[in-house]
PDB file of N, CA and C in Angstrom:
ATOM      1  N   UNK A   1      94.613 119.957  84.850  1.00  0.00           N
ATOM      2  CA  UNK A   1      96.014 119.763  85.158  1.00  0.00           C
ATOM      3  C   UNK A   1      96.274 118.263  85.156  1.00  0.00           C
ATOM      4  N   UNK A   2      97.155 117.812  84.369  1.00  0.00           N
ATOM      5  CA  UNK A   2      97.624 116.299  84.384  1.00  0.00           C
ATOM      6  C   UNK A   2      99.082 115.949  85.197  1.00  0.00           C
ATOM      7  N   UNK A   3      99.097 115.215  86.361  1.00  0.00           N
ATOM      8  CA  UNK A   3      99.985 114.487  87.316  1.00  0.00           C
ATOM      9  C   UNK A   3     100.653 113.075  87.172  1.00  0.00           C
ATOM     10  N   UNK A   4     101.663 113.267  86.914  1.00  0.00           N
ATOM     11  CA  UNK A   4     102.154 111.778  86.770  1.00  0.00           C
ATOM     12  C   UNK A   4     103.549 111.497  88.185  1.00  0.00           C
ATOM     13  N   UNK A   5     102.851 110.776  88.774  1.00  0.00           N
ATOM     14  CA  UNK A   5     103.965 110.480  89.926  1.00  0.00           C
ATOM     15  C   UNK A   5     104.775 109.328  89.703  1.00  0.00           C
ATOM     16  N   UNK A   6     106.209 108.838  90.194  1.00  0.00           N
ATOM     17  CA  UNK A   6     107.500 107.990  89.737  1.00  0.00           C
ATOM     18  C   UNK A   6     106.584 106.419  89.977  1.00  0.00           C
ATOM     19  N   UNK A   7     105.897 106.499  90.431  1.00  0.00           N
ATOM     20  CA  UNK A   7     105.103 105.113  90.522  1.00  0.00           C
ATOM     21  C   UNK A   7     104.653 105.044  89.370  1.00  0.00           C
ATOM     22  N   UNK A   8     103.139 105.513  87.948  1.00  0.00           N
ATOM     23  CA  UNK A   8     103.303 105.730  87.511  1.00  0.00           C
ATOM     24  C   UNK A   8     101.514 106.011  87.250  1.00  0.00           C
ATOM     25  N   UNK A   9     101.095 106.668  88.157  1.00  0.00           N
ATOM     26  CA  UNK A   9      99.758 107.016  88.388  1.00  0.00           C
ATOM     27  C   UNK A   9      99.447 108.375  87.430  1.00  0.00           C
ATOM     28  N   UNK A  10      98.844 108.500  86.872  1.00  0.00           N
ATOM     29  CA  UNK A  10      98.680 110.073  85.880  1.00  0.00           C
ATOM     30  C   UNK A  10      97.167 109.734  86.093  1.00  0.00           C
ATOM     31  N   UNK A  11      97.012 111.441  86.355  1.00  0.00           N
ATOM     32  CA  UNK A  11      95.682 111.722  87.307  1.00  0.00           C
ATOM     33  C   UNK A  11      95.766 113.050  86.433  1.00  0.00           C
ATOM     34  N   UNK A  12      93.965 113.209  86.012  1.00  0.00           N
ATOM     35  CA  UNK A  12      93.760 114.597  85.573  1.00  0.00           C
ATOM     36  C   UNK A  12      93.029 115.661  86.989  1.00  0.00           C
ATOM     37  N   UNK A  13      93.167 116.812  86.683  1.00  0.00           N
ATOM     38  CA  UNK A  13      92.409 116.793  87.864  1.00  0.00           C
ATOM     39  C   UNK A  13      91.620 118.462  87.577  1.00  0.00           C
ATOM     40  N   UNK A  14      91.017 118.942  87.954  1.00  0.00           N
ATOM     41  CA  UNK A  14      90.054 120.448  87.932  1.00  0.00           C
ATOM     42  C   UNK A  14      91.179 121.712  88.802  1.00  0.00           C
ATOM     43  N   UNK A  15      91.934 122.583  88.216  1.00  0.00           N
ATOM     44  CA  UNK A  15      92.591 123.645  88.459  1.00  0.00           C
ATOM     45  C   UNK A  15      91.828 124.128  89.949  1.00  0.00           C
ATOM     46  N   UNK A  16      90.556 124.450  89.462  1.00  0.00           N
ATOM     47  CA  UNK A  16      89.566 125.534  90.398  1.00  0.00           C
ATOM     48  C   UNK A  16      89.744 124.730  91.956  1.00  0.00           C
ATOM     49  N   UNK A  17      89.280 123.513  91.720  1.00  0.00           N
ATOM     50  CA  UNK A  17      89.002 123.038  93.231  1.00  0.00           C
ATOM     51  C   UNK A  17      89.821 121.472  93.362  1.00  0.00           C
ATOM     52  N   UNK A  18      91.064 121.856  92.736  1.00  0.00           N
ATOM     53  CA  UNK A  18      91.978 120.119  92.872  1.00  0.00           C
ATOM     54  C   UNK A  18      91.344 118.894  93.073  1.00  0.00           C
ATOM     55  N   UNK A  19      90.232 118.875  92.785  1.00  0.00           N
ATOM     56  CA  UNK A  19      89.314 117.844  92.298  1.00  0.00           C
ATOM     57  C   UNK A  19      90.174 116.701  91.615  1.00  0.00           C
ATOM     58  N   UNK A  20      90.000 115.549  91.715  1.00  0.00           N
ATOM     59  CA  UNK A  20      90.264 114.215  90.015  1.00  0.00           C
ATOM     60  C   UNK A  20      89.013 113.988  89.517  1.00  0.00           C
ATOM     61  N   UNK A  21      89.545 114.384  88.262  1.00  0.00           N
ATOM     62  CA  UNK A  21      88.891 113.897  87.403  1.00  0.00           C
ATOM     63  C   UNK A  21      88.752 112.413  86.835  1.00  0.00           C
ATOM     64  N   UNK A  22      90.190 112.248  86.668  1.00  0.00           N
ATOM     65  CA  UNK A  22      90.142 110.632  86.115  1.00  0.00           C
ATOM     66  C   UNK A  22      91.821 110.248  86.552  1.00  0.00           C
ATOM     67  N   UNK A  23      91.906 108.838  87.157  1.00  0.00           N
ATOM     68  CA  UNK A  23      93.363 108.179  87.164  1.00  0.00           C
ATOM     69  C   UNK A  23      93.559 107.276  86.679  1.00  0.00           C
ATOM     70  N   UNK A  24      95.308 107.198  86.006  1.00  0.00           N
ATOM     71  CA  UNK A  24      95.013 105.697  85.046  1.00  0.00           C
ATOM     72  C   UNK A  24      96.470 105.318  85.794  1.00  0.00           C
ATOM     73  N   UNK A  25      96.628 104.092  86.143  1.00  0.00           N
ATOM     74  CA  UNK A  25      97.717 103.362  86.307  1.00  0.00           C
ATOM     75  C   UNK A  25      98.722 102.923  84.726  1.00  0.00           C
ATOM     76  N   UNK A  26      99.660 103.487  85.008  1.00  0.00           N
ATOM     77  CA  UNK A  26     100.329 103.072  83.704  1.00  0.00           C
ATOM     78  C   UNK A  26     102.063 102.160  84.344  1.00  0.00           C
ATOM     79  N   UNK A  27     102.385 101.514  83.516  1.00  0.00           N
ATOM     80  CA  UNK A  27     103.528 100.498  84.271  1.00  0.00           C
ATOM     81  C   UNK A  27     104.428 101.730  84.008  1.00  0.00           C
ATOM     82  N   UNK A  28     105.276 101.936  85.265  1.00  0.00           N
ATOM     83  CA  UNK A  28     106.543 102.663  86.075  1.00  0.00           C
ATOM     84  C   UNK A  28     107.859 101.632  86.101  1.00  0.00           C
ATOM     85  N   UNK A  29     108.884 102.172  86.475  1.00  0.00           N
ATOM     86  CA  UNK A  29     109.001 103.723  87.093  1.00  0.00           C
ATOM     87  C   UNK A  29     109.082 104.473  86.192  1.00  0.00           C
ATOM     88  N   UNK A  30     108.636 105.993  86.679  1.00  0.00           N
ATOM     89  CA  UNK A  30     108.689 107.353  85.884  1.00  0.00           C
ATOM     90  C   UNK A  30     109.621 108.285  86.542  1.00  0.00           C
ATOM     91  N   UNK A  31     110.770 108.660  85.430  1.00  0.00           N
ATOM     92  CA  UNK A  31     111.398 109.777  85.898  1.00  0.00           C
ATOM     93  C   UNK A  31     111.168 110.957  85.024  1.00  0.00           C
ATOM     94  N   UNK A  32     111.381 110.659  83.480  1.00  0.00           N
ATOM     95  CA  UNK A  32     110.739 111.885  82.692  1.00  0.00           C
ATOM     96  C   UNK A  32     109.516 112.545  83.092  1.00  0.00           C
ATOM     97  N   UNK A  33     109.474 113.587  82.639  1.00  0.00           N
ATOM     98  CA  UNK A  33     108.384 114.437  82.307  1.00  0.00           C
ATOM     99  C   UNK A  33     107.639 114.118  81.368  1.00  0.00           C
ATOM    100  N   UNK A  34     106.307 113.930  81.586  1.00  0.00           N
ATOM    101  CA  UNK A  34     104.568 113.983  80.460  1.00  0.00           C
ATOM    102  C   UNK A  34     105.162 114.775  80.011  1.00  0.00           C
ATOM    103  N   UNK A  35     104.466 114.821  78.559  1.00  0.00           N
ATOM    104  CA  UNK A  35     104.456 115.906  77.661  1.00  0.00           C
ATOM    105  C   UNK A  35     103.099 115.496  77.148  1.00  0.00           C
ATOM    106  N   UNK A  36     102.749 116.755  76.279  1.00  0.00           N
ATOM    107  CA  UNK A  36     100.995 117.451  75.991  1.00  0.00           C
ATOM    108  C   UNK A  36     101.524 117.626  74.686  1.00  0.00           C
ATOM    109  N   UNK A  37     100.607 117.331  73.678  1.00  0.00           N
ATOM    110  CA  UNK A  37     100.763 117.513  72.286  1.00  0.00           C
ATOM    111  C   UNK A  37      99.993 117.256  71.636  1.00  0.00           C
ATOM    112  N   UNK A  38      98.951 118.119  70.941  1.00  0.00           N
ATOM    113  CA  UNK A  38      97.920 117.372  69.765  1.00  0.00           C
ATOM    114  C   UNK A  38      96.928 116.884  70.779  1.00  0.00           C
ATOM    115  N   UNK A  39      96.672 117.057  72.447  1.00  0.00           N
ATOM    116  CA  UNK A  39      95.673 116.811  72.512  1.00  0.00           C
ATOM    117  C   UNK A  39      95.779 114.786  73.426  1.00  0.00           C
ATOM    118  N   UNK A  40      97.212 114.921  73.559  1.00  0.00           N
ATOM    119  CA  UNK A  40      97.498 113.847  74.109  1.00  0.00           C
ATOM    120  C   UNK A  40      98.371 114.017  74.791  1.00  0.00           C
ATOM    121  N   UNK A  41      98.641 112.871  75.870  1.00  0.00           N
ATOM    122  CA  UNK A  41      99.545 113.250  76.877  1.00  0.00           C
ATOM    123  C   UNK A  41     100.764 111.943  76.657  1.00  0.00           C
ATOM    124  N   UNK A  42     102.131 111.811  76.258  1.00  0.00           N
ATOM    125  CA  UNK A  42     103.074 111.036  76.390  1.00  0.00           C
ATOM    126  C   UNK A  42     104.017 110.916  77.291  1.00  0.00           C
ATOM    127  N   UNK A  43     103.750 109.682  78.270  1.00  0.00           N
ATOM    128  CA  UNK A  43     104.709 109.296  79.275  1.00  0.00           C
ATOM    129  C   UNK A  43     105.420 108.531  78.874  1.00  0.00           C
ATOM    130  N   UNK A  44     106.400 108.268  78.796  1.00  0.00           N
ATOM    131  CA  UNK A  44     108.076 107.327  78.908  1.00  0.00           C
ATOM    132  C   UNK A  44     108.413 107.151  79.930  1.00  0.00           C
ATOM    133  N   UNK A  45     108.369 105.791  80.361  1.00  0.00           N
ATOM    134  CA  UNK A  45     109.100 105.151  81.727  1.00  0.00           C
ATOM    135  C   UNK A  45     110.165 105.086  81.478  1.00  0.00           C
ATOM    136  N   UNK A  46     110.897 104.184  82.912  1.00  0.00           N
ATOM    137  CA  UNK A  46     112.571 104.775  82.801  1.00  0.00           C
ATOM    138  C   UNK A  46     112.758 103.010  82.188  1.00  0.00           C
ATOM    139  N   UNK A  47     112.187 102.445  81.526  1.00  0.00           N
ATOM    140  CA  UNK A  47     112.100 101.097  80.447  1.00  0.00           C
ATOM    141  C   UNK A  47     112.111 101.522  79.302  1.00  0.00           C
ATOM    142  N   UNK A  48     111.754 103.004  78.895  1.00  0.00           N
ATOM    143  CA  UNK A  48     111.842 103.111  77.305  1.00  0.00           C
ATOM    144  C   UNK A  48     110.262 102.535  77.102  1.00  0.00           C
ATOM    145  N   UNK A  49     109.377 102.517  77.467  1.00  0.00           N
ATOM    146  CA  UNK A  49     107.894 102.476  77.133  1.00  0.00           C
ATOM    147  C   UNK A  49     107.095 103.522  77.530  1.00  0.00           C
ATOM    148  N   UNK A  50     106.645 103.941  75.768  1.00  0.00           N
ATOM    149  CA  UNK A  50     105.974 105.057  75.764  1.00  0.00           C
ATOM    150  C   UNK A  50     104.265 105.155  76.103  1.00  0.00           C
ATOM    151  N   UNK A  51     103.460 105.480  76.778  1.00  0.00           N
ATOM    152  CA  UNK A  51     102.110 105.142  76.606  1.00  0.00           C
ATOM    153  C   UNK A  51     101.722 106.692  76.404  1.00  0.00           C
ATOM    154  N   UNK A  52     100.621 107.121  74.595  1.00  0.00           N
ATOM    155  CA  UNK A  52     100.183 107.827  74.905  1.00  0.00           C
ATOM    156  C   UNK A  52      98.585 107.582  75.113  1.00  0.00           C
ATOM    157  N   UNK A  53      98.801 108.463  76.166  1.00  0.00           N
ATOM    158  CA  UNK A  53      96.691 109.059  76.259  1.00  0.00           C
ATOM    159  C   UNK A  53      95.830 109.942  76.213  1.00  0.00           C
ATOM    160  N   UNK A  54      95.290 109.487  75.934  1.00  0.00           N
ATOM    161  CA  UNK A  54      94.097 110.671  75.571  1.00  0.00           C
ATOM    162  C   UNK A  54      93.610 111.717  76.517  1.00  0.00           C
ATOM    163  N   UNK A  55      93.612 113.023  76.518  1.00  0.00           N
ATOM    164  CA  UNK A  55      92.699 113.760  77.614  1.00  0.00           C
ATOM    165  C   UNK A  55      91.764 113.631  78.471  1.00  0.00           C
ATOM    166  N   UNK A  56      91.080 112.253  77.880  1.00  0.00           N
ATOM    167  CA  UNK A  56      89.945 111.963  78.387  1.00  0.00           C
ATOM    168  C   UNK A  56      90.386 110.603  79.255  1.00  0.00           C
ATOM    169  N   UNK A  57      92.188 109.892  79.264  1.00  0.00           N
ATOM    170  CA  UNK A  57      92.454 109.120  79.966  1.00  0.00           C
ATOM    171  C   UNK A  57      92.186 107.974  79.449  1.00  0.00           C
ATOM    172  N   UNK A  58      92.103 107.565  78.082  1.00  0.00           N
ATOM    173  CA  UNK A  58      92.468 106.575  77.238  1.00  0.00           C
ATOM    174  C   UNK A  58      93.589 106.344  76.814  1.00  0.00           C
ATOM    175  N   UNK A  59      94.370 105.111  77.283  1.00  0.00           N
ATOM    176  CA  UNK A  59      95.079 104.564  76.487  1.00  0.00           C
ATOM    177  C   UNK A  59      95.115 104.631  74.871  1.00  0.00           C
ATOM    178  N   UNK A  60      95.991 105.404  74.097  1.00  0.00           N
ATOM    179  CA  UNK A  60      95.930 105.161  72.720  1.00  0.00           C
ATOM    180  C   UNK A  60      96.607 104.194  72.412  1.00  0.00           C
ATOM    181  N   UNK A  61      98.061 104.298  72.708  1.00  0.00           N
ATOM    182  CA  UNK A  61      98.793 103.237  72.183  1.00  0.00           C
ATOM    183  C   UNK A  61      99.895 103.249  73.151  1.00  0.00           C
ATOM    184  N   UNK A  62     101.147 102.281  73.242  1.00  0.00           N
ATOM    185  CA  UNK A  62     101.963 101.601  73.688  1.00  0.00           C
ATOM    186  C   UNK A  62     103.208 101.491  72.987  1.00  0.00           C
ATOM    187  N   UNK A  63     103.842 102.424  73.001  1.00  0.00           N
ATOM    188  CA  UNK A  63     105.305 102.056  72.015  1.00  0.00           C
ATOM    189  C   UNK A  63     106.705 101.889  72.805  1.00  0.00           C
ATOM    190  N   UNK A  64     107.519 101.026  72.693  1.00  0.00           N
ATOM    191  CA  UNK A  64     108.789 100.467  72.944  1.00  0.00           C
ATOM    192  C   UNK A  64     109.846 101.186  72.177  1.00  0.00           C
ATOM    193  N   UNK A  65     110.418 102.081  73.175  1.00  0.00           N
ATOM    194  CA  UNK A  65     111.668 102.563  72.508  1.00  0.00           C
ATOM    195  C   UNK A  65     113.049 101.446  72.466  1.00  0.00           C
ATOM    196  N   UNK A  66     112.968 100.740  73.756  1.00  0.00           N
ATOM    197  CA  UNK A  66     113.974  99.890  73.398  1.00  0.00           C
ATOM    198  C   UNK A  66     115.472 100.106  73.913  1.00  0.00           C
ATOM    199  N   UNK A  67     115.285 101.490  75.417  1.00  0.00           N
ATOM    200  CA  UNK A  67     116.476 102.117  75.504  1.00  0.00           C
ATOM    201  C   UNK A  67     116.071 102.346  77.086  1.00  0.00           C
ATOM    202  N   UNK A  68     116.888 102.527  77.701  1.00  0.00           N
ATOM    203  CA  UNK A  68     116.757 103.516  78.995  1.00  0.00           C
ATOM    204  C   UNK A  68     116.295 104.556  79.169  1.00  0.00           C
ATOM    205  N   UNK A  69     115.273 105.166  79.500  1.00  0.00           N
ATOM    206  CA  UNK A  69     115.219 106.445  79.555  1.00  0.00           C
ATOM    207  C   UNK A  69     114.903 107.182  81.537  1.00  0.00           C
ATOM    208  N   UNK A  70     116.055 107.870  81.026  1.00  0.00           N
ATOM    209  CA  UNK A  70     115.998 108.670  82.615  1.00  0.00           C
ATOM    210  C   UNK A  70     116.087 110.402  82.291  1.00  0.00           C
ATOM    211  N   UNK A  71     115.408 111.339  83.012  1.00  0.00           N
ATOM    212  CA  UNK A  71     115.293 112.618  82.826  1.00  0.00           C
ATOM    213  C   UNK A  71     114.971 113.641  83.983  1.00  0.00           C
TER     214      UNK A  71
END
């Protein structure tokens, strides 16, 4: 299960026993919703910066939308 709180902490964590697995600090604030796709997870702050990562909690990349985003 992957957690992303408005600060902008995204934490994987084990269903069975709410365990973490892994946390990555990513720059906030977050109001959208993560999304899962292909095996990656994409957060958008409310700056319009996209970070996706990897399942395994790698940073892939860093993209600038360039807009507000609130959701």
């Amino acid at each position: 299960i992957y957690t992303l709180n408005s600060a902008g902490i995204l934490a994987a964590g084990k269903p069975e026993d709410g365990s973490v697995v892994w946390q990555k600090r990513l720059a906030g604030p977050y109001s959208a919703s993560p999304m899962f796709a292909d095996g990656k997870i994409y957060a958008t702050n409310e700056a319009g910066v996209t970070h996706v990562v990897s399942a395994a909690g790698e940073v892939l990349s860093v993209n600038e939308i360039g807009e507000t985003i609130l959701a």
